[in-house]
Protein backbone atom coordinates (compact mmCIF):
# COMPACT_ATOMS: atom_id res chain seq x y z
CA UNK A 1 -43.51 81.36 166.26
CA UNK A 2 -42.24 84.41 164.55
CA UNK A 3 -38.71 85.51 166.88
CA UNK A 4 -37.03 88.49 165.77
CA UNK A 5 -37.66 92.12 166.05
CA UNK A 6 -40.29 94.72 164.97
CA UNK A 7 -39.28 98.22 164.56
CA UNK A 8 -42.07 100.66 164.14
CA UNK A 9 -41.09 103.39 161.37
CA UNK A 10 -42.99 106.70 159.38
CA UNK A 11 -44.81 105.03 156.80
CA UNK A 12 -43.07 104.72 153.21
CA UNK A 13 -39.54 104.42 155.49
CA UNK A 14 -39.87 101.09 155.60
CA UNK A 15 -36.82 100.02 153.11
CA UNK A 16 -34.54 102.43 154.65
CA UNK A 17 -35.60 100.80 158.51
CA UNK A 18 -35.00 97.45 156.80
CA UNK A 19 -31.37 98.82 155.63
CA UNK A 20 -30.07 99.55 158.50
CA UNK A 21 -31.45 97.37 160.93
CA UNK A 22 -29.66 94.65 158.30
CA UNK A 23 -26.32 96.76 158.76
CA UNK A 24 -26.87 97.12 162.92
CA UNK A 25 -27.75 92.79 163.15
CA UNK A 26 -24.86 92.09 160.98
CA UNK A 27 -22.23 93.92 163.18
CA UNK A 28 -23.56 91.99 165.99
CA UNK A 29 -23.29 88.42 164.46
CA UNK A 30 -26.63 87.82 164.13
CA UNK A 31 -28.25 87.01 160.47
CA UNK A 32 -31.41 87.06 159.90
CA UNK A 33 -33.74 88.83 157.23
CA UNK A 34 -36.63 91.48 156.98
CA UNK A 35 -39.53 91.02 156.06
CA UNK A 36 -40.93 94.36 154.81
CA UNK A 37 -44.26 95.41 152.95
CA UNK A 38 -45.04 98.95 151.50
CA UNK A 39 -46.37 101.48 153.47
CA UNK A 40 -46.88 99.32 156.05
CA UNK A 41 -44.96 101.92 158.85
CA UNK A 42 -43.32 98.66 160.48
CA UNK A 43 -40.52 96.55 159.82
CA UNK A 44 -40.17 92.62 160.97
CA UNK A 45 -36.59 91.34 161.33
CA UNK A 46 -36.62 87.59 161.67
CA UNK A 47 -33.75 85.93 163.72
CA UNK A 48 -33.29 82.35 164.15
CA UNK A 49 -34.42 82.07 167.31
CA UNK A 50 -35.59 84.19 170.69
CA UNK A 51 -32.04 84.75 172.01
CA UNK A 52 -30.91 86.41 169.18
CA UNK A 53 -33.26 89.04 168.97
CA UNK A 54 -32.94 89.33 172.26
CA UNK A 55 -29.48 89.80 171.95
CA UNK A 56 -30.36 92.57 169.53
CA UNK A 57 -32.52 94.51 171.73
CA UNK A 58 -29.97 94.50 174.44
CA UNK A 59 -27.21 95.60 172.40
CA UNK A 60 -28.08 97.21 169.78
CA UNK A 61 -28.44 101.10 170.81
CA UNK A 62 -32.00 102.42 170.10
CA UNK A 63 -30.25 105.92 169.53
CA UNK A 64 -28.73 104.71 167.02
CA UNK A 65 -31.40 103.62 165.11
CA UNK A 66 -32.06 107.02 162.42
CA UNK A 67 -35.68 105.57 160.94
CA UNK A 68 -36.79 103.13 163.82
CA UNK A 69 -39.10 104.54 166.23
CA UNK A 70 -39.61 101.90 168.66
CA UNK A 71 -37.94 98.11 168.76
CA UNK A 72 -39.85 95.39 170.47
CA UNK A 73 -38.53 91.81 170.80
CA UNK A 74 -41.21 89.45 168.95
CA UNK A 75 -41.97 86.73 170.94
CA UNK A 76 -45.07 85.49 168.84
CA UNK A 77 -47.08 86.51 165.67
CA UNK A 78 -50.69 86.24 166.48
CA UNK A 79 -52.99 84.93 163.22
CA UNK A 80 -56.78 84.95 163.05
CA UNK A 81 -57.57 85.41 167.07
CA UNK A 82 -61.30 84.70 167.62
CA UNK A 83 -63.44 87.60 168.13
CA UNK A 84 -65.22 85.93 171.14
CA UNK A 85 -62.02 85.06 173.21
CA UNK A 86 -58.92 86.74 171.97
CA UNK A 87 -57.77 87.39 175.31
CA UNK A 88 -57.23 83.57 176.33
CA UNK A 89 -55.46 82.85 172.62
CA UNK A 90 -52.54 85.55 173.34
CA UNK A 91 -52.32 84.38 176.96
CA UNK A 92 -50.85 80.85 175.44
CA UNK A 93 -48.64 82.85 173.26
CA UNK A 94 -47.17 84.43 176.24
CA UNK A 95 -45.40 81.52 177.78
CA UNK A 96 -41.63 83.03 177.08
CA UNK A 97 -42.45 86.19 177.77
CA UNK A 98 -40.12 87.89 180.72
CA UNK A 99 -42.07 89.64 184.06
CA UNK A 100 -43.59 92.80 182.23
CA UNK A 101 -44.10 95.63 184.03
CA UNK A 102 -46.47 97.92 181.66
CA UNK A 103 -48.45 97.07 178.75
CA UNK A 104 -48.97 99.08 175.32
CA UNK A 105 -51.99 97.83 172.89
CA UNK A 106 -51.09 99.41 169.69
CA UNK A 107 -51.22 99.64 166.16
CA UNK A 108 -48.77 100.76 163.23
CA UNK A 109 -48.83 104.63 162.29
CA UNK A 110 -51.09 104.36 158.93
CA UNK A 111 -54.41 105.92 158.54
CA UNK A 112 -56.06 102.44 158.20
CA UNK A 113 -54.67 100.82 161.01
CA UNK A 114 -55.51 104.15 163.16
CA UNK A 115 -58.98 103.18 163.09
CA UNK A 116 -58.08 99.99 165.40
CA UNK A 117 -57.11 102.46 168.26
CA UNK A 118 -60.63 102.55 170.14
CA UNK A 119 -60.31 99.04 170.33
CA UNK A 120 -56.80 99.05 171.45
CA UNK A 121 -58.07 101.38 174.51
CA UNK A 122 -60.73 99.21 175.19
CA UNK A 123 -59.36 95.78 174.94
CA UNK A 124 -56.12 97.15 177.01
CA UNK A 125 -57.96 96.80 180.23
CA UNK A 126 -59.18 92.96 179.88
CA UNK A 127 -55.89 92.16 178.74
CA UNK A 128 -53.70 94.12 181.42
CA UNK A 129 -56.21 91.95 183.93
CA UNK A 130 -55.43 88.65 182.37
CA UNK A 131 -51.76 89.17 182.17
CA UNK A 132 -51.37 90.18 186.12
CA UNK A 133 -53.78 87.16 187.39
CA UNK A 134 -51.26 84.60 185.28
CA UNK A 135 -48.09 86.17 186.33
CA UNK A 136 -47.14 87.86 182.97
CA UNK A 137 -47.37 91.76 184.32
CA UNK A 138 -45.95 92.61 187.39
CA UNK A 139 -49.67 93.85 189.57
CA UNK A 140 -48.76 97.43 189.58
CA UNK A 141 -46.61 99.29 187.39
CA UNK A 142 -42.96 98.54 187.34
CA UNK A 143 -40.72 101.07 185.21
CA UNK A 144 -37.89 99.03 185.80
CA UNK A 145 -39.32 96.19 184.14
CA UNK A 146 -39.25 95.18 180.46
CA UNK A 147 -42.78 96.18 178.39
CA UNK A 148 -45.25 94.53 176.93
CA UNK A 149 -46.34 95.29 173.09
CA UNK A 150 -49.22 93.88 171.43
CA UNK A 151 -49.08 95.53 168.02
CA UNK A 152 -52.70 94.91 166.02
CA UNK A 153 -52.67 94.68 162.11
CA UNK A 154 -56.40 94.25 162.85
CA UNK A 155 -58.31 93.20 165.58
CA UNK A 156 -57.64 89.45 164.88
CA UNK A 157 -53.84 89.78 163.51
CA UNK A 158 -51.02 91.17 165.52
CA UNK A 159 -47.76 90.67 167.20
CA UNK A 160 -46.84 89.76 170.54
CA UNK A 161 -43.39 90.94 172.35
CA UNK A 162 -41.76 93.02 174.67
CA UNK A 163 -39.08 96.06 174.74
CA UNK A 164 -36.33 97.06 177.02
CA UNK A 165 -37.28 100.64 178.85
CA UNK A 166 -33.68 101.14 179.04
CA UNK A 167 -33.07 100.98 175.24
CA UNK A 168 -36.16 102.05 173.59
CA UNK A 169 -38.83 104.84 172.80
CA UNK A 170 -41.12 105.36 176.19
CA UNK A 171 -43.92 106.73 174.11
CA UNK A 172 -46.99 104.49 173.06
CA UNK A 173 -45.97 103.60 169.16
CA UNK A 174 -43.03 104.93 169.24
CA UNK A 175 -44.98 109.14 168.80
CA UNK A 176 -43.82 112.00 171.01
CA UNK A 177 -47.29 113.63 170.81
CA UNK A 178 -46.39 117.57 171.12
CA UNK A 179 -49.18 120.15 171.21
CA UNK A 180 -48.48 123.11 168.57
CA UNK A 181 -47.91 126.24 170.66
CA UNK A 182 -50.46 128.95 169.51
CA UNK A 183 -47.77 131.73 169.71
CA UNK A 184 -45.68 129.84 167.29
CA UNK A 185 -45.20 131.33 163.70
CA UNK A 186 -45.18 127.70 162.38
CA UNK A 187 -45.38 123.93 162.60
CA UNK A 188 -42.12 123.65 161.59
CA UNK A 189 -41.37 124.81 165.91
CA UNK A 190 -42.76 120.96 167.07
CA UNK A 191 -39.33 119.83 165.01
CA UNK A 192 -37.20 121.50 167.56
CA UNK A 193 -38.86 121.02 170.43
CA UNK A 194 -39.40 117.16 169.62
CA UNK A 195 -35.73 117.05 169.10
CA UNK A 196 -34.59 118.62 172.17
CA UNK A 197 -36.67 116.45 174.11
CA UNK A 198 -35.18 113.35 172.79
CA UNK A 199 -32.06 114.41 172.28
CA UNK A 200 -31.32 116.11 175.57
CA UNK A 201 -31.49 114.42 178.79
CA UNK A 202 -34.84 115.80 180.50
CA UNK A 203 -33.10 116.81 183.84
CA UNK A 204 -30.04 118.78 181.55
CA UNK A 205 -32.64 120.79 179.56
CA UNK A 206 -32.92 123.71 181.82
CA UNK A 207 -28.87 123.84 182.23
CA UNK A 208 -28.33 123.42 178.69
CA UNK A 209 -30.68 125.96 178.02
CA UNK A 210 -31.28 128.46 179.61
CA UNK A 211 -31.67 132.21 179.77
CA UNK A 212 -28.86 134.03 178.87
CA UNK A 213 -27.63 131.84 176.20
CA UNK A 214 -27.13 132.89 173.02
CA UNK A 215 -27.84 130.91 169.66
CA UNK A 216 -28.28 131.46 165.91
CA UNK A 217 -30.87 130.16 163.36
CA UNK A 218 -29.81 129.44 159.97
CA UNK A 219 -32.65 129.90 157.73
CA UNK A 220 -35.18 131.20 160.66
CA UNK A 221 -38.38 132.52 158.80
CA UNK A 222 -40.37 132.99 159.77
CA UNK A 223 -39.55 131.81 163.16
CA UNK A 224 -40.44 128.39 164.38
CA UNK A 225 -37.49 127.08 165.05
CA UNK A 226 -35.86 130.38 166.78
CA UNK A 227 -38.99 130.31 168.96
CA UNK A 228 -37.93 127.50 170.69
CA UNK A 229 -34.85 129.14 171.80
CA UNK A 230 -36.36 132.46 172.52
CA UNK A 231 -39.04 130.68 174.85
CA UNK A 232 -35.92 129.24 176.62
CA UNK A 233 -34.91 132.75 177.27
CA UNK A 234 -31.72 132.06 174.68
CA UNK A 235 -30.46 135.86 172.56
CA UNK A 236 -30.77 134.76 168.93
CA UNK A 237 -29.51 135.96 165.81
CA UNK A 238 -31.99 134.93 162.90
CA UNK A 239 -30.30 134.83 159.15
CA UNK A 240 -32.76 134.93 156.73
CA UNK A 241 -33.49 137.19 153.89
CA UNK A 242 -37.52 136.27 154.04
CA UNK A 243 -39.37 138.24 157.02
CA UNK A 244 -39.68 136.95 160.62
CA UNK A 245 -42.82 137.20 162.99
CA UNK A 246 -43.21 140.04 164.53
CA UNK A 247 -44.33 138.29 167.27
CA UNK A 248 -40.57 137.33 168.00
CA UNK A 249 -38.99 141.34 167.19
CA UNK A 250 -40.68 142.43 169.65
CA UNK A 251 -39.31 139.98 172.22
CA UNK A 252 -36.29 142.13 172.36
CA UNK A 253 -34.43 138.49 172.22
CA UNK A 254 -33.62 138.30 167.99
CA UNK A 255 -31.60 140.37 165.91
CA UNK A 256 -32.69 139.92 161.89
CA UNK A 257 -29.70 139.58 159.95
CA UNK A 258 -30.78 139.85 155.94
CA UNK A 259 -28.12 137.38 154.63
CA UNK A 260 -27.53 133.76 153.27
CA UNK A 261 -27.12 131.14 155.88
CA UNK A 262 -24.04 129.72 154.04
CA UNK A 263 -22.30 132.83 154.11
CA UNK A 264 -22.94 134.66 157.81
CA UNK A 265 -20.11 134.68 160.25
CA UNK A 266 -20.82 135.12 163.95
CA UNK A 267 -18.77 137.43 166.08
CA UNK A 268 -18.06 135.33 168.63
CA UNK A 269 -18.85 131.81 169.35
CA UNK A 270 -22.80 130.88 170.32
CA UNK A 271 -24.33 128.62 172.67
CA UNK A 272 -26.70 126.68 169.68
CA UNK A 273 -26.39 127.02 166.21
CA UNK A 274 -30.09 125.36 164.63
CA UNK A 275 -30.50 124.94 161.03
CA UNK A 276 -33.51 123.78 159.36
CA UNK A 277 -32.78 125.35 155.88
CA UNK A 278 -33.91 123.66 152.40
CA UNK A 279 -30.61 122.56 150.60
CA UNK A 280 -28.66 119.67 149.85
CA UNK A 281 -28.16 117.57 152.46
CA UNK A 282 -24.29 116.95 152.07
CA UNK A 283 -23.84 120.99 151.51
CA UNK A 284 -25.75 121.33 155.05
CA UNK A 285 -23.52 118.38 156.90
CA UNK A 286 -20.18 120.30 155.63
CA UNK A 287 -21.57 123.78 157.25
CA UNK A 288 -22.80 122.18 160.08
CA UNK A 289 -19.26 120.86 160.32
CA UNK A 290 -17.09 123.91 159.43
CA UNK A 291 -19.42 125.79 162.52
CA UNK A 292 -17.86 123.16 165.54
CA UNK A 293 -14.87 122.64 163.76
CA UNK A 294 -14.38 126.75 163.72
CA UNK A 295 -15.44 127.23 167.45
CA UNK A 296 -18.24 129.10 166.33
CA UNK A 297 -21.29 127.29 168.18
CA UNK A 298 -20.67 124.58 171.21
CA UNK A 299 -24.05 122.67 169.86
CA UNK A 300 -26.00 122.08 166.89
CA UNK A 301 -29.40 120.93 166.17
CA UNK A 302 -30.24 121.05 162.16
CA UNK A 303 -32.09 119.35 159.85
CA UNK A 304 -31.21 116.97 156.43
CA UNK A 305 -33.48 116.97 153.76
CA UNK A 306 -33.48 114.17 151.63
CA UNK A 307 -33.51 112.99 148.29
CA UNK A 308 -36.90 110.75 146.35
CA UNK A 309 -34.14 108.04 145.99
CA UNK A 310 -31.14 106.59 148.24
CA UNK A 311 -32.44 108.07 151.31
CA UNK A 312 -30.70 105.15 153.58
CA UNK A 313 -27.56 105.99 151.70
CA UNK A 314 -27.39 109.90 152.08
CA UNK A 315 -27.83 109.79 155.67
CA UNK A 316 -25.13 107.72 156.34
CA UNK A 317 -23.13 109.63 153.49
CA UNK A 318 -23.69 113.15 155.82
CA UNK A 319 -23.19 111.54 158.86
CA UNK A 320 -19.75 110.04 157.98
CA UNK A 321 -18.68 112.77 156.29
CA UNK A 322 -19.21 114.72 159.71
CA UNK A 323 -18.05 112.38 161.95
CA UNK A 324 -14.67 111.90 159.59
CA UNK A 325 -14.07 115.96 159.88
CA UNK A 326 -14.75 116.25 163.27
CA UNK A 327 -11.95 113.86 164.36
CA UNK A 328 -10.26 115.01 161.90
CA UNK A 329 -9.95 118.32 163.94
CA UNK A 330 -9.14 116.00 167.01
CA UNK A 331 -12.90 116.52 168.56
CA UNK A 332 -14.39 114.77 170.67
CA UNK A 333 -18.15 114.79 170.33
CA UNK A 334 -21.67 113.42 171.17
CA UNK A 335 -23.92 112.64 167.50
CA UNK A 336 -27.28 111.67 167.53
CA UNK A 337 -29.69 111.50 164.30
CA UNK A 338 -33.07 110.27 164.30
CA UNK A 339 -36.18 110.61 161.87
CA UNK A 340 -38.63 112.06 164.23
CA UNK A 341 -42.39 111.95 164.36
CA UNK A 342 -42.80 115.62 163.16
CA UNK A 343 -40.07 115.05 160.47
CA UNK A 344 -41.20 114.09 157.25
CA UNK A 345 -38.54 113.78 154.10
CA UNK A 346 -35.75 114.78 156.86
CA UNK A 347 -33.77 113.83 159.33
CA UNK A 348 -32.55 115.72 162.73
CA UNK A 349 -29.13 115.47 163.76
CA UNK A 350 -27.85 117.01 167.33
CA UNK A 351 -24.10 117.54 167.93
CA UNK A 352 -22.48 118.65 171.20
CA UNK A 353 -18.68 119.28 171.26
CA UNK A 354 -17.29 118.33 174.47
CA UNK A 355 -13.33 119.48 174.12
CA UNK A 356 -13.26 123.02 172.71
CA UNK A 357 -11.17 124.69 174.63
């Protein structure tokens, strides 16, 4: 038996997932350790039993994990399964598992271990069968229900376990698979949009943004990020002194203002304020900060970019400085940061202010 957690992660993130999944077990009483390899793109906290990590998945908020992107409850590490029967070798494995109402064959996000995703696919359906005819997996889909991970190193090594829907990522490993808009003047616009998917509540979107709105980009060009608001049908005001698509001009939705993003003033207070500019991350978390404290923007989405060294540490380091100003200023205020799929050496941070008057 191997109880604890595994927390899939972007590989080379796997000290800073270790870090604070350490911190988050602590406050919660339990002690246990990680075991963590390089480049791996997972992380394995061991607890001392099942009821512990257990304990963790239930209370330990999977928003509020920054570098974890999914957190399954290990109920068995699977070593050297024979090719010619693996199904009936993780069926005895599943003894303690709870009624399972979905099933996810996957594999770590790392080139090598993307290669094992054919036979993921495949072997899903012999395994889904087996599961249902001994009671494991509820015999049609239950959403309700926890879900069942089997997470391949290789096709004879693996993991066994199962995560809350309630408190983790619904996507298979942990991805939110976006396609890149053709009409977008850059990559960078899959940021946004996998942000405001995950941080806003799917049936809020459309209230939250909508047309009408209005919103400014700090740092815009050449435009991916103020196309997601423009698409929304939001006015924005792009500050920039590099060029912005054309595309988005003629749109008749963004006014081009040629000045630095630490210096521009709105008129009047906007709907969003999004940032994704290239600067220290602790000079970006005070801005970000001065714009809600100052009434100028009701919501913020904006990136952190972060250091070679002490990543773990300068995230925290932003958000506390943020969270100390805003109640500080007596605001009261929903913060979530995560390191998203389409991130890379950033995080994304969303802030809604709930008490300006």
């Amino acid at each position: 038996m191997n109880n604890g957690l595994l927390l899939y992660c972007r590989r080379g993130f796997e000290k800073e997932c270790a870090g604070e999944i350490d911190q988050l077990a602590s406050a919660q009483e339990v002690y246990g350790y990680c075991v963590v390899k390089d480049n791996s793109g997972y992380v394995n906290y061991i607890t001392p039993d099942l009821a512990q990590a257990d304990k963790l998945a239930k209370h330990i908020a999977f928003m509020k994990l920054v570098f974890a992107r999914q957190m399954i409850v290990v109920v068995a590490k699977l070593s050297d399964l024979p090719s010619d029967d693996r199904v009936s070798a993780i069926l005895e494995q599943s003894e303690c598992m709870p009624l399972c109402g979905d099933i996810r064959v996957e594999t770590p996000d790392t080139n090598e271990a993307k290669e094992l995703l054919g036979f993921c696919r495949k072997f899903t359906v012999p395994l889904r069968g087996a599961l249902r005819k001994n009671g494991t997996l509820t015999k049609k889909e239950h959403s309700k229900k926890p879900v069942l991970h089997l997470m391949m190193l290789d096709s004879g090594n693996g993991y066994l376990g199962y995560s809350y829907p309630e408190n983790s990522s619904p996507n298979f490993m942990g991805i939110s698979r976006l396609k890149f808009p053709s009409d977008a003047p850059s990559r960078s616009t899959l940021k946004l949009e996998e942000a405001i998917l995950l941080f806003l509540p799917k049936d809020t979107i459309e209230q939250r943004m909508h047309s009408g709105m209005t919103g400014v980009d700090l740092g815009a060009c050449p435009g991916g990020w103020t196309y997601q608001l423009v698409r929304r049908g939001l006015f924005v005001s792009a500050i920039d002194n590099g060029p912005m698509a054309q595309s988005l001009m003629d749109t008749g939705q963004v006014t081009h203002f040629m000045e630095d993003g630490f210096k521009f003033k709105p008129e009047k207070t906007v709907d969003w304020m999004i940032c994704d500019m290239v600067e220290k991350p602790i000079m970006v978390a005070d801005l970000m900060s001065d714009w809600l404290i100052k009434d100028w923007c009701r919501a913020t989405i904006f990136n952190l970019k972060l250091p070679m060294k002490k990543r773990f540490v300068e995230v925290y380091k932003c958000l506390e400085l943020i969270e100390s100003k805003l109640k500080k200023a007596g605001l009261s205020y929903n913060l979530q940061c995560k390191h998203l799929y389409h991130d890379r050496e950033e995080v994304t941070v969303s802030i809604e202010i709930h008490n300006h008057k």
